[in-house]
C-alpha atoms as a PDB file:
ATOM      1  CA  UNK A   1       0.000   0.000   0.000  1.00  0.00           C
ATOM      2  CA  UNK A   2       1.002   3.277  -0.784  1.00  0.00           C
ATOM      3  CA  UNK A   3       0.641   6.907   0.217  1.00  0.00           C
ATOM      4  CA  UNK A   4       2.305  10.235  -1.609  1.00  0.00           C
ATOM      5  CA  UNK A   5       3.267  13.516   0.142  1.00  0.00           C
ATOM      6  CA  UNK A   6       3.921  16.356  -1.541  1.00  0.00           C
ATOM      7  CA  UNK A   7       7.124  18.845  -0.972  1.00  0.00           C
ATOM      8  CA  UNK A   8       8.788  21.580  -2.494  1.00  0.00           C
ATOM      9  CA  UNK A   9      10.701  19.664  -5.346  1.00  0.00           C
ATOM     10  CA  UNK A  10       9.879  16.335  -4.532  1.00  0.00           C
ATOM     11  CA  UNK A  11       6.617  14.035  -3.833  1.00  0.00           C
ATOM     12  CA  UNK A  12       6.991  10.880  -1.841  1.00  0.00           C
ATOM     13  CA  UNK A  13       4.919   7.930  -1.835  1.00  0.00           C
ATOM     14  CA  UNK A  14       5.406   5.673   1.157  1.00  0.00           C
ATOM     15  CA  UNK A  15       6.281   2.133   1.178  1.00  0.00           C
ATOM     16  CA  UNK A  16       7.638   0.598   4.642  1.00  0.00           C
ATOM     17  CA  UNK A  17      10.675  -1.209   3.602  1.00  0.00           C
ATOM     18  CA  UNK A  18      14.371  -1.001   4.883  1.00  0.00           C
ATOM     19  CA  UNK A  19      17.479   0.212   3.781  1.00  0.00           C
ATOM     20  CA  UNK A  20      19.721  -2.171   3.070  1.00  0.00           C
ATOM     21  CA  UNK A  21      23.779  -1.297   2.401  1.00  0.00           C
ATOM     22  CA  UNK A  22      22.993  -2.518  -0.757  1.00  0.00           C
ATOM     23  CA  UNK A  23      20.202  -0.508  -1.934  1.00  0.00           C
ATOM     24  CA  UNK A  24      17.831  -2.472  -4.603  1.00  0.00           C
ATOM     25  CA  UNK A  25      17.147  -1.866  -8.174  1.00  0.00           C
ATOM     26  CA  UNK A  26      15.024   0.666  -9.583  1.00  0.00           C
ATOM     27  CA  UNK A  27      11.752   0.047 -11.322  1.00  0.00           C
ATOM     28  CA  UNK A  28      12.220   2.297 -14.819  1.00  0.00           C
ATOM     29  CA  UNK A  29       8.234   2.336 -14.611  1.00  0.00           C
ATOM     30  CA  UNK A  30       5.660   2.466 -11.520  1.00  0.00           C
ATOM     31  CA  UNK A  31       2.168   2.753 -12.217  1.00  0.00           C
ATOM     32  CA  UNK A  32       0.242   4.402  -8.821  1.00  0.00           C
ATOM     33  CA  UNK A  33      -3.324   3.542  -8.442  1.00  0.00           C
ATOM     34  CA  UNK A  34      -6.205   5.564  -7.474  1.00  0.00           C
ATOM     35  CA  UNK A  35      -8.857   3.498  -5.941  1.00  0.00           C
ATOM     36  CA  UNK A  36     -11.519   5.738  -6.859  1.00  0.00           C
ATOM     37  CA  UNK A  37     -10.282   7.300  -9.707  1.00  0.00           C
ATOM     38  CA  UNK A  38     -10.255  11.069  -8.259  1.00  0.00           C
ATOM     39  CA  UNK A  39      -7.014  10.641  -6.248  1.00  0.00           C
ATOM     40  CA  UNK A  40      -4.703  13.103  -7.830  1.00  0.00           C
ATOM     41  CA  UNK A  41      -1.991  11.319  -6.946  1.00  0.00           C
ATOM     42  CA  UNK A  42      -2.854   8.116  -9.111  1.00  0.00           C
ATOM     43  CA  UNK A  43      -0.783   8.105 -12.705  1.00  0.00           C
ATOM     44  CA  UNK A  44       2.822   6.666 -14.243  1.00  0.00           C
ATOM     45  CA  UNK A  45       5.713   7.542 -12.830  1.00  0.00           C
ATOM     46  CA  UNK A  46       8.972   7.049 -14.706  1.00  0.00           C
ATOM     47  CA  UNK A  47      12.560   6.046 -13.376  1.00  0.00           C
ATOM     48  CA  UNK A  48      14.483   9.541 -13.342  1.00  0.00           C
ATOM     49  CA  UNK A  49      17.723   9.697 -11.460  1.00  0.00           C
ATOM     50  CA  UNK A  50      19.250   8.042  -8.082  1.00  0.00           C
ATOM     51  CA  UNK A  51      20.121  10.151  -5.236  1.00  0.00           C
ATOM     52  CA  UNK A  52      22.055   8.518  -1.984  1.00  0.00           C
ATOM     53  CA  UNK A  53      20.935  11.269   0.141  1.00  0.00           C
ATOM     54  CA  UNK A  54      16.988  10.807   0.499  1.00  0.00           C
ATOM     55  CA  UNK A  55      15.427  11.247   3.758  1.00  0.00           C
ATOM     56  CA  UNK A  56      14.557   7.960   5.131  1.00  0.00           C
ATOM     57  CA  UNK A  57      10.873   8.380   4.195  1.00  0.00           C
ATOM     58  CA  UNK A  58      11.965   6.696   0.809  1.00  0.00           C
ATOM     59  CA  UNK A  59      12.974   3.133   0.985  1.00  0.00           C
ATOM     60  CA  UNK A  60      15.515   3.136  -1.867  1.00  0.00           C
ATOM     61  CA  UNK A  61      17.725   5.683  -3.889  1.00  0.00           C
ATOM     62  CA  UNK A  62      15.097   5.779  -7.039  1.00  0.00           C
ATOM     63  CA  UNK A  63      13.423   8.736  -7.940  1.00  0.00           C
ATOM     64  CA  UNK A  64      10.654   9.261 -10.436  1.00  0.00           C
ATOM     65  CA  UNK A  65       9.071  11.986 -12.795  1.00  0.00           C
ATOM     66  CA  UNK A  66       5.203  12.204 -12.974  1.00  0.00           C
ATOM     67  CA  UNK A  67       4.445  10.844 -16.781  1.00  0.00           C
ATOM     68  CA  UNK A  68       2.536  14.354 -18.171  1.00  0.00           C
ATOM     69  CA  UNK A  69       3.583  16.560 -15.240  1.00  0.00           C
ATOM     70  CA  UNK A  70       6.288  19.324 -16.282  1.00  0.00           C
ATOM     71  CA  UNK A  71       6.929  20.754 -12.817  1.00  0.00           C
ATOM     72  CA  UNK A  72      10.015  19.932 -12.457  1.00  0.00           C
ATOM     73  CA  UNK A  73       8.977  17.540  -9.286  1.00  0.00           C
ATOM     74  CA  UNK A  74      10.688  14.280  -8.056  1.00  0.00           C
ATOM     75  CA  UNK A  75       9.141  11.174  -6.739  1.00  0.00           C
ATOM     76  CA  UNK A  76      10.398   8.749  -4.294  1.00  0.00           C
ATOM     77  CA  UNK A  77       8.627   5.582  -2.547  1.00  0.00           C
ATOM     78  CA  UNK A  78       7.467   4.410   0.954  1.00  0.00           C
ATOM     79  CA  UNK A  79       4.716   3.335   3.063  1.00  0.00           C
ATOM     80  CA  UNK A  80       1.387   4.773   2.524  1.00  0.00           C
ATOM     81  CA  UNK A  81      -2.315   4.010   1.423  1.00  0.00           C
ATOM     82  CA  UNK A  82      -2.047   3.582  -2.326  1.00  0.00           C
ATOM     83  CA  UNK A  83      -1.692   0.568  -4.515  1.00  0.00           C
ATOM     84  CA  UNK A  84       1.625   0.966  -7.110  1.00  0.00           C
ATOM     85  CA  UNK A  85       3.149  -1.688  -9.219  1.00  0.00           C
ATOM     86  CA  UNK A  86       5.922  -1.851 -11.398  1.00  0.00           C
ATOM     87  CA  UNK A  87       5.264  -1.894 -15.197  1.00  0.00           C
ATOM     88  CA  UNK A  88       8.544  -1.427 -16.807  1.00  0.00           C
ATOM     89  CA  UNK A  89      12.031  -3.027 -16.377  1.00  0.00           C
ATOM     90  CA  UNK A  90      14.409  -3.410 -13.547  1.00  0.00           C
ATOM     91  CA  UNK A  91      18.082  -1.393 -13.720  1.00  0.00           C
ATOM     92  CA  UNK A  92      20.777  -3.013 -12.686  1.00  0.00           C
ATOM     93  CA  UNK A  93      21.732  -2.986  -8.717  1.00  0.00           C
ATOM     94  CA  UNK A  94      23.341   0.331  -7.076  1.00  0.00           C
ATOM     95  CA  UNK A  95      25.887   0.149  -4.628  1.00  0.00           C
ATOM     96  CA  UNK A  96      25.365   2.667  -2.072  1.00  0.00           C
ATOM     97  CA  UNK A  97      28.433   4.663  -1.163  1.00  0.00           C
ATOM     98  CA  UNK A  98      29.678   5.478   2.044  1.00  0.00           C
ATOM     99  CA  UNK A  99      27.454   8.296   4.269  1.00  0.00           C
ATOM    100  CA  UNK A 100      26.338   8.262   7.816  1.00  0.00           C
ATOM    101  CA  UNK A 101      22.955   7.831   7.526  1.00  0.00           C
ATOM    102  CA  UNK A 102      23.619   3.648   6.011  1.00  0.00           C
ATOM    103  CA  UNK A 103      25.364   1.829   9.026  1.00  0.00           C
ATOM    104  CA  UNK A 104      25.631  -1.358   9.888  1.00  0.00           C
ATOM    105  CA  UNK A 105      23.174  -3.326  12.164  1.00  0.00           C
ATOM    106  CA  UNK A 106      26.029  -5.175  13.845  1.00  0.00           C
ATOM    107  CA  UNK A 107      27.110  -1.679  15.121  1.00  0.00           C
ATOM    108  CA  UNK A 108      23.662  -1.352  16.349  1.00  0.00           C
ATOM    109  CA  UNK A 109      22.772   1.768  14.138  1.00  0.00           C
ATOM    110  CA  UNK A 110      19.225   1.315  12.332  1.00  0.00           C
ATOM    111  CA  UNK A 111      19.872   1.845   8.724  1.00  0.00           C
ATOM    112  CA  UNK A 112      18.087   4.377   6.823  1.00  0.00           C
ATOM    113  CA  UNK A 113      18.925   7.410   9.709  1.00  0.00           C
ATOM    114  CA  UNK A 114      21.265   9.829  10.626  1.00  0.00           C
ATOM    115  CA  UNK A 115      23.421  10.211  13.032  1.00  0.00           C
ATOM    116  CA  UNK A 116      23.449  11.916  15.817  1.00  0.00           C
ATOM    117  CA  UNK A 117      26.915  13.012  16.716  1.00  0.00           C
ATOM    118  CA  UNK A 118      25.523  15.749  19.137  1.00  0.00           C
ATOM    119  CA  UNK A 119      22.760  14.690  21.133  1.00  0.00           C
ATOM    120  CA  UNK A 120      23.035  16.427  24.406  1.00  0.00           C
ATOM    121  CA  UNK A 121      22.890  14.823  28.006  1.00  0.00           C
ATOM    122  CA  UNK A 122      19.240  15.533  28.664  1.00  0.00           C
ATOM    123  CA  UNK A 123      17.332  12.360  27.563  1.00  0.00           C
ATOM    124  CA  UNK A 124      14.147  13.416  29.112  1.00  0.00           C
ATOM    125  CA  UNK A 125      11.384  14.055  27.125  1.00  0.00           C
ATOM    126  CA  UNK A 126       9.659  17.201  26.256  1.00  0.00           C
ATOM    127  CA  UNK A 127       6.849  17.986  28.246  1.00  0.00           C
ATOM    128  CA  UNK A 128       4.205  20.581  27.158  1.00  0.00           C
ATOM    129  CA  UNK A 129       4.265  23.643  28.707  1.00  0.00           C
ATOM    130  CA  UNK A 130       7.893  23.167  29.270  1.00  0.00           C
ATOM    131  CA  UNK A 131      10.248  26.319  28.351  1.00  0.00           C
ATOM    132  CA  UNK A 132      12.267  25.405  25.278  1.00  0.00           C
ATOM    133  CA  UNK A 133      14.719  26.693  22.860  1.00  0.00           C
ATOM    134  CA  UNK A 134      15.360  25.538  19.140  1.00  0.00           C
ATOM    135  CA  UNK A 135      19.094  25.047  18.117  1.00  0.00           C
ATOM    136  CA  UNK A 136      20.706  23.559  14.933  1.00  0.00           C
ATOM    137  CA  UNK A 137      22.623  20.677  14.511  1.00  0.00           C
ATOM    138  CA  UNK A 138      25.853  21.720  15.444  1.00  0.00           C
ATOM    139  CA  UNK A 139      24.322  24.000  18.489  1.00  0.00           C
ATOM    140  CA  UNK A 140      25.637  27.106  16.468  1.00  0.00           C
ATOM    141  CA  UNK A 141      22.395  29.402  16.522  1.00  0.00           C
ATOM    142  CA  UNK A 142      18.643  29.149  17.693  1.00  0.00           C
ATOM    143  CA  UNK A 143      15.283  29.895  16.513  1.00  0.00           C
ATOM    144  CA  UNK A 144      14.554  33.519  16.939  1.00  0.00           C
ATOM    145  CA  UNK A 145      11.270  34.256  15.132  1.00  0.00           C
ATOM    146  CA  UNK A 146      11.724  37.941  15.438  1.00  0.00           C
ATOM    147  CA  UNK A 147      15.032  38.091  13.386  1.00  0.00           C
ATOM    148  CA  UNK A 148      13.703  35.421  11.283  1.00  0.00           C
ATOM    149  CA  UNK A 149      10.207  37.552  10.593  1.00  0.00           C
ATOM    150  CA  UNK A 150       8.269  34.595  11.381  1.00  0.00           C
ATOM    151  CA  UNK A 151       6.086  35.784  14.422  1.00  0.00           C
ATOM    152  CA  UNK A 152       2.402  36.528  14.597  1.00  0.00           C
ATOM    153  CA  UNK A 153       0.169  37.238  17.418  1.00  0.00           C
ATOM    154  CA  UNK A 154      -0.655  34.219  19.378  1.00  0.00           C
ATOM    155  CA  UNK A 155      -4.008  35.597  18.524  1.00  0.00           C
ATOM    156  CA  UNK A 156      -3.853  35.195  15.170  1.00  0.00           C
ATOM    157  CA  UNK A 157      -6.533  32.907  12.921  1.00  0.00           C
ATOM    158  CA  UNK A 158      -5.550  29.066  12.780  1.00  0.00           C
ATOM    159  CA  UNK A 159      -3.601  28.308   9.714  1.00  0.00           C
ATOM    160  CA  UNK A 160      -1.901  25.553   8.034  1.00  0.00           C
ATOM    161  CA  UNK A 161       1.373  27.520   8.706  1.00  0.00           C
ATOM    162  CA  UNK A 162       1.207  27.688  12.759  1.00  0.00           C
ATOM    163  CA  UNK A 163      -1.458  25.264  13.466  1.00  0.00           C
ATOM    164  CA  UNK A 164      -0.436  22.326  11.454  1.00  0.00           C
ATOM    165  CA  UNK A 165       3.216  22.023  12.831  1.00  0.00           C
ATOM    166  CA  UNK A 166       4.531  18.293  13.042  1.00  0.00           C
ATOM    167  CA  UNK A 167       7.575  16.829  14.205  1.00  0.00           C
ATOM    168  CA  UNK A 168       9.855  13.862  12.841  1.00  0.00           C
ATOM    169  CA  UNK A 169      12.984  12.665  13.931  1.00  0.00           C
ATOM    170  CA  UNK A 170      16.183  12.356  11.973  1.00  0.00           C
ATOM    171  CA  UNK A 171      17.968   9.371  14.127  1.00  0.00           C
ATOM    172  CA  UNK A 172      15.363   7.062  14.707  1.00  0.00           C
ATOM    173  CA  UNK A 173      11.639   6.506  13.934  1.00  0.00           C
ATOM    174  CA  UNK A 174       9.185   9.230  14.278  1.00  0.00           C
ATOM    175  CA  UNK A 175       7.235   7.203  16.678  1.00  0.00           C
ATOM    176  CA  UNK A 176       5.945   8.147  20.590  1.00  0.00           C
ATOM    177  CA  UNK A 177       7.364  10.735  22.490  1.00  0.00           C
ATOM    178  CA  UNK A 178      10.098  13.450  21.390  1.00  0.00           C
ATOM    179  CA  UNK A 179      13.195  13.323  23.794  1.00  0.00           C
ATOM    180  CA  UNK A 180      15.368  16.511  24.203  1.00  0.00           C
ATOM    181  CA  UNK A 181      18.737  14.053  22.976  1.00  0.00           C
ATOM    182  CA  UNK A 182      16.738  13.195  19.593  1.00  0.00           C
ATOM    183  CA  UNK A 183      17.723  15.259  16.236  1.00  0.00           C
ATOM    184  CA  UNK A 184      14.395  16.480  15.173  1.00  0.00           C
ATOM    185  CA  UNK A 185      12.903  18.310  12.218  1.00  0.00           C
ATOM    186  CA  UNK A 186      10.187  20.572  11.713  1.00  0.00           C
ATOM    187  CA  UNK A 187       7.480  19.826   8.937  1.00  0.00           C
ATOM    188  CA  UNK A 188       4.347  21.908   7.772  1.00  0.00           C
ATOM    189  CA  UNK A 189       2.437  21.016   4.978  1.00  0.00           C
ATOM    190  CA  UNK A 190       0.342  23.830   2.806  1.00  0.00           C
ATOM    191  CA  UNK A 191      -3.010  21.913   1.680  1.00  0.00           C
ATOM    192  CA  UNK A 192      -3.972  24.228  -1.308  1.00  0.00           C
ATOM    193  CA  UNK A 193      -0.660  22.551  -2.952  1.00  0.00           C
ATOM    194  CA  UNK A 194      -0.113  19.618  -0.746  1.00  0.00           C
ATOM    195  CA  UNK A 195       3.364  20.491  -0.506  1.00  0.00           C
ATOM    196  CA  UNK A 196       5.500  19.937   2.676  1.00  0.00           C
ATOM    197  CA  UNK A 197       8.594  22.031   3.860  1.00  0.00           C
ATOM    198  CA  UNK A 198      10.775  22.105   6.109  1.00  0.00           C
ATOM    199  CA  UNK A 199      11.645  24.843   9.618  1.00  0.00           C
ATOM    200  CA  UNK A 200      15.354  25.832   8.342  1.00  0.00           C
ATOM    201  CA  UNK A 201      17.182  28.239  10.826  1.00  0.00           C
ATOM    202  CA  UNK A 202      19.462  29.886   8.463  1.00  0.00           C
ATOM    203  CA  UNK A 203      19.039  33.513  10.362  1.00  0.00           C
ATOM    204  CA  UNK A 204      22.533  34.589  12.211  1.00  0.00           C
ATOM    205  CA  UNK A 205      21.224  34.122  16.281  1.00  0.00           C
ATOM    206  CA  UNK A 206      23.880  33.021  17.901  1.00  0.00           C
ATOM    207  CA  UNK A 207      23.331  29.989  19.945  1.00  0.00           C
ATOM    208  CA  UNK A 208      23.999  32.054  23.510  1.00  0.00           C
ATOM    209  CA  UNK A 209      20.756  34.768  22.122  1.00  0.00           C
ATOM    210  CA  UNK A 210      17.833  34.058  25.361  1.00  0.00           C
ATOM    211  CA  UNK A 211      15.292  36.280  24.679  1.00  0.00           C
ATOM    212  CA  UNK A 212      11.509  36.394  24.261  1.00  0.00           C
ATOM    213  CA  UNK A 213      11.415  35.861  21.057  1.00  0.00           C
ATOM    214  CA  UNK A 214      13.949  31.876  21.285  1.00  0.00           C
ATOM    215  CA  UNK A 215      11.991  30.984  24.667  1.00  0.00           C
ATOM    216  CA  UNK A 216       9.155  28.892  23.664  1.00  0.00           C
ATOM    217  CA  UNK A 217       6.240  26.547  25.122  1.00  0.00           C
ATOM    218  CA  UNK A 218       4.313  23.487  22.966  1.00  0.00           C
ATOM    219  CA  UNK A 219       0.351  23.583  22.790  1.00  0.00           C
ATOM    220  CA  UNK A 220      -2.166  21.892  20.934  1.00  0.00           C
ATOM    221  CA  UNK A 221      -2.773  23.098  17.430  1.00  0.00           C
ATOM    222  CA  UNK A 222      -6.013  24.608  18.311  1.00  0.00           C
ATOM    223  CA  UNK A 223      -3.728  27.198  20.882  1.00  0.00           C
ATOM    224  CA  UNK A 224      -4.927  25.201  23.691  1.00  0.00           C
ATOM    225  CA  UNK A 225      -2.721  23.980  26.501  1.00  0.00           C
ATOM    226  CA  UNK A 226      -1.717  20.372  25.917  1.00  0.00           C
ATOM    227  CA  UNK A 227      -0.497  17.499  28.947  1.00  0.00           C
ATOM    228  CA  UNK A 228       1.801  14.909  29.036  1.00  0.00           C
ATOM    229  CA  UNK A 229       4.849  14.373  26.477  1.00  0.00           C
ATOM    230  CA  UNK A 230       4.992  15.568  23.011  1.00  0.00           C
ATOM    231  CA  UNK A 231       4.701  13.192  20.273  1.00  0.00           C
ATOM    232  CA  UNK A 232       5.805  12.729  16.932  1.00  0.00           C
ATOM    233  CA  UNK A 233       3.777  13.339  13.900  1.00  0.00           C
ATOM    234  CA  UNK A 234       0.832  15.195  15.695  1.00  0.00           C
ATOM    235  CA  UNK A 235      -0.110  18.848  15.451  1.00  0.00           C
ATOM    236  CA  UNK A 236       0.979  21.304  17.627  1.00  0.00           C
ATOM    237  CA  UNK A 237       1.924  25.265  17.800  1.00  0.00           C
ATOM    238  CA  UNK A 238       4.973  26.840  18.825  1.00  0.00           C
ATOM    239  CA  UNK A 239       4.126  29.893  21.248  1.00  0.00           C
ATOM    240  CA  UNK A 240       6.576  32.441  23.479  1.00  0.00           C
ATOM    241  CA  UNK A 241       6.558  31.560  26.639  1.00  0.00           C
ATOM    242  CA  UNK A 242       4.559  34.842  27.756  1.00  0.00           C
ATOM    243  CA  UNK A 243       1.701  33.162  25.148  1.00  0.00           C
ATOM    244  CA  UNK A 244       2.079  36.808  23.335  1.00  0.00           C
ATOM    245  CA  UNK A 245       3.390  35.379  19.755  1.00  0.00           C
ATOM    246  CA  UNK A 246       3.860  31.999  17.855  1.00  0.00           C
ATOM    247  CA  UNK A 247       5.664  30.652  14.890  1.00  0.00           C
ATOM    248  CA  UNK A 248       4.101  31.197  11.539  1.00  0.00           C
ATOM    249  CA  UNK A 249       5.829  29.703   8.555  1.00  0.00           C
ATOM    250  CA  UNK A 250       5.296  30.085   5.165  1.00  0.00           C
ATOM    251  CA  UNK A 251       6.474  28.897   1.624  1.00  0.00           C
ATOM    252  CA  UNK A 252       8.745  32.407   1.682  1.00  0.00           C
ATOM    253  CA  UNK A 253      10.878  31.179   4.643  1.00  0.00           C
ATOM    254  CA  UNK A 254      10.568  27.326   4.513  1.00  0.00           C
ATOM    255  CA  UNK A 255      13.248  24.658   2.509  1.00  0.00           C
ATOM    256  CA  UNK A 256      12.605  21.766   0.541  1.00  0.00           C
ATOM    257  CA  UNK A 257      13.825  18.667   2.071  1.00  0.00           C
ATOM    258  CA  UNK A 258      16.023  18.368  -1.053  1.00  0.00           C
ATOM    259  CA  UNK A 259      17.840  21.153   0.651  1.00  0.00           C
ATOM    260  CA  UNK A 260      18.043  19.436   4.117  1.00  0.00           C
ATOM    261  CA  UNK A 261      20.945  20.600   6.246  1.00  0.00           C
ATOM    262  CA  UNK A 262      22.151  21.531   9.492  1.00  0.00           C
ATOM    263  CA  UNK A 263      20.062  23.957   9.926  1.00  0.00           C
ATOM    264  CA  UNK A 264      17.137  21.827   9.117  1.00  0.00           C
ATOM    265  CA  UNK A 265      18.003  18.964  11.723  1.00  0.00           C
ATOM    266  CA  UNK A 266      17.089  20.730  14.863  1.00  0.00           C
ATOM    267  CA  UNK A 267      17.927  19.869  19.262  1.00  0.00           C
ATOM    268  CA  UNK A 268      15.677  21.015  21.731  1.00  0.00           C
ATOM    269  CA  UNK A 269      17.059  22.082  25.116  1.00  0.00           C
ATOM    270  CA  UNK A 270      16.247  23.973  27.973  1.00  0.00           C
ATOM    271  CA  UNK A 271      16.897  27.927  28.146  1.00  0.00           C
ATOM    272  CA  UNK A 272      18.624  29.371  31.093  1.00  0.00           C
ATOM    273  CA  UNK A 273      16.865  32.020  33.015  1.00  0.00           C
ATOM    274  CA  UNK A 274      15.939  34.977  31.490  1.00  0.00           C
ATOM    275  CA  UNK A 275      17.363  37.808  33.424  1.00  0.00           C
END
């Protein structure tokens, strides 16, 4: 069964299946079936290019072009809701090269995820209503949605773009509750194009900057207050801790996962004191 979500530059449809060291062949020809016939999603998708870096959403290196679609968008596949078969021929096997996000199960590492060469020593997980701050990947600047131009009022109509935040983890599966010491990733998806971005924290705040504007709290997507521990994959907004702003994001400030980088793979951690 399949499923297909849409991002800026690429579309993947979800197949469960792991990543092997050897990654498998590509089908030169998929057909993706609709079951009703309206699912705009349904059509042929043909064998394009391989790309070692995918985010571990796809379940091999192959990606596809829509057959009749000149947008310019990729296609990968994983688990979802939709039927697909392949039509066309096989190409011959890839050997992955070398990267940190293919190790080997002896070593313990699941294969298909990153690593995390920088998780922190908090391993507790992140509590709603807790004070938190956003930090890259290598802990070199933090989410300031004042210099980023990304706050609204707290106020503010529900939208897609601060109501629909979702969370999915980079070194493991984006299952149960988030833990500070997991490398995490922001995801919002606009429904008028079905397209899915990324948070990216490309603004100059240094990682040291503790101000109203980096010190936040996690509520339910509907701005009420939420209990217990976040969890991946549900809804939720980001609001300042004095509940005066939130995070809005929009197409104008958010990456393609094509694009994925350190400032995309995000830590959570604990603010000192604001004096």
């Amino acid at each position: 069964m399949f499923t297909m979500l849409r991002m800026r530059g690429v579309v993947i449809i979800l197949q469960l299946q792991a990543i092997a060291l050897v990654y498998s062949n590509c089908c030169t020809k998929k057909l993706v079936d609709g079951a009703d016939g309206s699912d705009t999603r349904a059509g042929i998708y043909l064998f394009n290019m391989t790309n070692f870096d995918l985010p571990t959403y796809c379940k091999n290196e192959c990606l596809y072009v829509k057959d009749g679609d000149d947008t310019g968008e990729l296609f990968c596949f994983g688990e979802g809701d939709l039927n697909s078969q392949c039509t066309g021929e096989i190409t011959e096997e890839v050997n992955a090269p070398p990267a940190n996000n293919v190790q080997s199960a002896a070593n313990k590492f699941i294969p298909g995820y990153l690593t995390n060469d920088m998780p922190g020593a908090n391993t507790n997980e992140i509590m709603c209503g807790e004070t938190i701050s956003i930090s890259d990947e290598l802990w070199e600047r933090v989410l300031d949605i004042d210099a980023m131009g990304t706050k609204v009022a707290a106020t503010s109509p529900s939208s897609w773009s601060n109501s629909g935040l979702i969370m999915k983890r980079e070194d493991g599966p984006s299952t149960g509750a988030v833990s500070y010491n997991h490398l995490i990733s922001v995801w919002v998806e606009d429904p008028a194009s079905e397209k899915m971005y990324l948070l990216n924290l490309n603004m100059p705040t240094g990682r040291q900057t503790n101000n109203a504007f980096t010190r936040f709290k996690i509520v339910n997507a509907d701005g009420s207050a939420c209990t217990g521990s976040l969890q991946y994959e549900t809804a939720f907004r980001l609001v300042t801790e004095d509940d005066q702003f939130m995070l809005d994001l929009s197409s104008d400030v958010l990456l393609s996962w094509m694009d994925a980088s350190s400032n995309t793979r995000l830590h959570f951690f604990n603010p000192p004191t604001l004096k």
